[in-house]
N, C-alpha and C. Protein backbone atom coordinates (compact mmCIF):
# COMPACT_ATOMS: atom_id res chain seq x y z
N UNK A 1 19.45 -23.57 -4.15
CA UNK A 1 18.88 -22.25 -3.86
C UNK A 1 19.82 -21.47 -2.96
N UNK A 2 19.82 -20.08 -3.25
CA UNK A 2 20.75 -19.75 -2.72
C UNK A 2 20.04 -18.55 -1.35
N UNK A 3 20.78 -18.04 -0.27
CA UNK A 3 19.39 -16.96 0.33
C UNK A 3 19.81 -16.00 0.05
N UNK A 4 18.52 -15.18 0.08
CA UNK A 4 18.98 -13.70 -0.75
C UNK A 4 20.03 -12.53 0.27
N UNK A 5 20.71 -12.19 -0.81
CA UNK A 5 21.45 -11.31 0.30
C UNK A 5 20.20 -10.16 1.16
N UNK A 6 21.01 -9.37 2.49
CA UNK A 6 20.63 -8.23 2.65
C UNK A 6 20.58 -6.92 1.65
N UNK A 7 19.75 -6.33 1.49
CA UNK A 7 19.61 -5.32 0.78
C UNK A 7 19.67 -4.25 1.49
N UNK A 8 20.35 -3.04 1.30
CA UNK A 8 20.24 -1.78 1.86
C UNK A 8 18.80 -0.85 1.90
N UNK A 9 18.20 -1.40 2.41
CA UNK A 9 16.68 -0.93 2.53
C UNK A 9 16.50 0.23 3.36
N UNK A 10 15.80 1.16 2.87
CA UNK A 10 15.61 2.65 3.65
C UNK A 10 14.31 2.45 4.26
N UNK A 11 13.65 2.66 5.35
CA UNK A 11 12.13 2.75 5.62
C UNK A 11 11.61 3.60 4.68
N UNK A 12 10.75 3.59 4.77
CA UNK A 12 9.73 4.99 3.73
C UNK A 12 10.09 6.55 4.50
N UNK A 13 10.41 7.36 3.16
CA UNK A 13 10.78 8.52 3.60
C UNK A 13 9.46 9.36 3.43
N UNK A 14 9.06 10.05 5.01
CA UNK A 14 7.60 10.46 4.83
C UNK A 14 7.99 12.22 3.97
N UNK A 15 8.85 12.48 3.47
CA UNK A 15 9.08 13.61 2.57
C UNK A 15 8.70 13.51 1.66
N UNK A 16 8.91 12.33 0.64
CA UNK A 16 8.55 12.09 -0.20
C UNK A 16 7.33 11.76 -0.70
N UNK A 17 6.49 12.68 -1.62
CA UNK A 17 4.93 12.70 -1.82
C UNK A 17 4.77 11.22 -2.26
N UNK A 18 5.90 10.98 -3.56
CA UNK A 18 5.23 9.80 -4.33
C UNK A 18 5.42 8.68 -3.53
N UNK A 19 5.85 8.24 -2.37
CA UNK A 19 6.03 6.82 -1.47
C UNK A 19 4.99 6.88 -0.14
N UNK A 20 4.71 8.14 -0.06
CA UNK A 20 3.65 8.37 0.76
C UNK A 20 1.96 8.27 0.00
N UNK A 21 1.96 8.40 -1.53
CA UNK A 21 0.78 8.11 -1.94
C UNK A 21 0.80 6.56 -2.32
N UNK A 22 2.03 5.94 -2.74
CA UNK A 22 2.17 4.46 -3.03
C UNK A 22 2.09 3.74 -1.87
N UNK A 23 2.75 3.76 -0.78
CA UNK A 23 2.14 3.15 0.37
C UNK A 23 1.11 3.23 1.45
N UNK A 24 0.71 4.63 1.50
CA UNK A 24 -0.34 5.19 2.56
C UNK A 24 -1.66 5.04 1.73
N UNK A 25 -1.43 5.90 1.00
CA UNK A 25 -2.72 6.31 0.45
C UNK A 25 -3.24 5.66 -0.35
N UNK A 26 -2.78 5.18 -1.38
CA UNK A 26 -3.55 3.65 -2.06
C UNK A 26 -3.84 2.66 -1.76
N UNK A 27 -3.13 2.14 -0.84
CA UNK A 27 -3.86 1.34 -0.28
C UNK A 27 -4.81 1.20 1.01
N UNK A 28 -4.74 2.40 1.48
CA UNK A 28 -6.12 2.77 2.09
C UNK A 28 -7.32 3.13 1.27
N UNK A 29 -7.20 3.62 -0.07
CA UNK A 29 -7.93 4.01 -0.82
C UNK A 29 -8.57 2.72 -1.75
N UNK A 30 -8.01 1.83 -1.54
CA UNK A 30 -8.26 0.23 -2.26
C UNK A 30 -8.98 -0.47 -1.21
N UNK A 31 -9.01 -0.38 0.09
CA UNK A 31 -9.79 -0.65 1.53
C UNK A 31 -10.83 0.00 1.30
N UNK A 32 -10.86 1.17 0.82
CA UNK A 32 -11.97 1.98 1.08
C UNK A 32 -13.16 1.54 0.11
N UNK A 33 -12.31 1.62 -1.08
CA UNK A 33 -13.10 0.91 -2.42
C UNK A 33 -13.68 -0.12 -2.65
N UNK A 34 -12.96 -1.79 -1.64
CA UNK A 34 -13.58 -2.64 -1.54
C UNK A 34 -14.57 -2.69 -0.83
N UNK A 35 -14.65 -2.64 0.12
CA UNK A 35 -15.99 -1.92 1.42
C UNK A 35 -16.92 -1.77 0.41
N UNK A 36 -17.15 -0.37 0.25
CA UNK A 36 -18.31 -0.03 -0.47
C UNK A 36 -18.72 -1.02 -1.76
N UNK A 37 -17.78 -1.60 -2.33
CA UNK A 37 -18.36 -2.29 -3.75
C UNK A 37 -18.93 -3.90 -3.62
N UNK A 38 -18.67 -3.90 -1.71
CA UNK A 38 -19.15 -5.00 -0.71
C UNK A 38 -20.69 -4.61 -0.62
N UNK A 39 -20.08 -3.61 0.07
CA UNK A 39 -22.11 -3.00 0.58
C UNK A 39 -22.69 -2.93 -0.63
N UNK A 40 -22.40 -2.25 -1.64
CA UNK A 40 -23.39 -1.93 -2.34
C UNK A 40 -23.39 -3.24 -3.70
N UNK A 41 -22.97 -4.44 -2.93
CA UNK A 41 -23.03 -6.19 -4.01
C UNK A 41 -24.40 -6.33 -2.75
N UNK A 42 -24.11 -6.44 -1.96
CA UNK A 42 -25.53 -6.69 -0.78
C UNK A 42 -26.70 -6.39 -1.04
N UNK A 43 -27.09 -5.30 -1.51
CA UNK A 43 -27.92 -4.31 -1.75
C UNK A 43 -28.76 -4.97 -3.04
């Protein structure tokens, strides 16, 4: 096995709409979704 090289990795550029809805917002929006489909299995 070999280890993986370093990759030139950028942080997330908050300019950019589509990396700001792929990392922010979906998956807050997948938090949000499980919750409720919690509460309302309880119910």
């Amino acid at each position: 096995m070999q280890i993986p090289k370093n990759q030139n990795n950028a942080p997330i550029d908050p300019s950019s709409p589509i990396e700001l809805l792929v990392f922010i917002a979906l998956p807050v929006l997948l938090i949000v979704v499980y919750f409720v489909a919690r509460r309302k299995r309880k119910k």
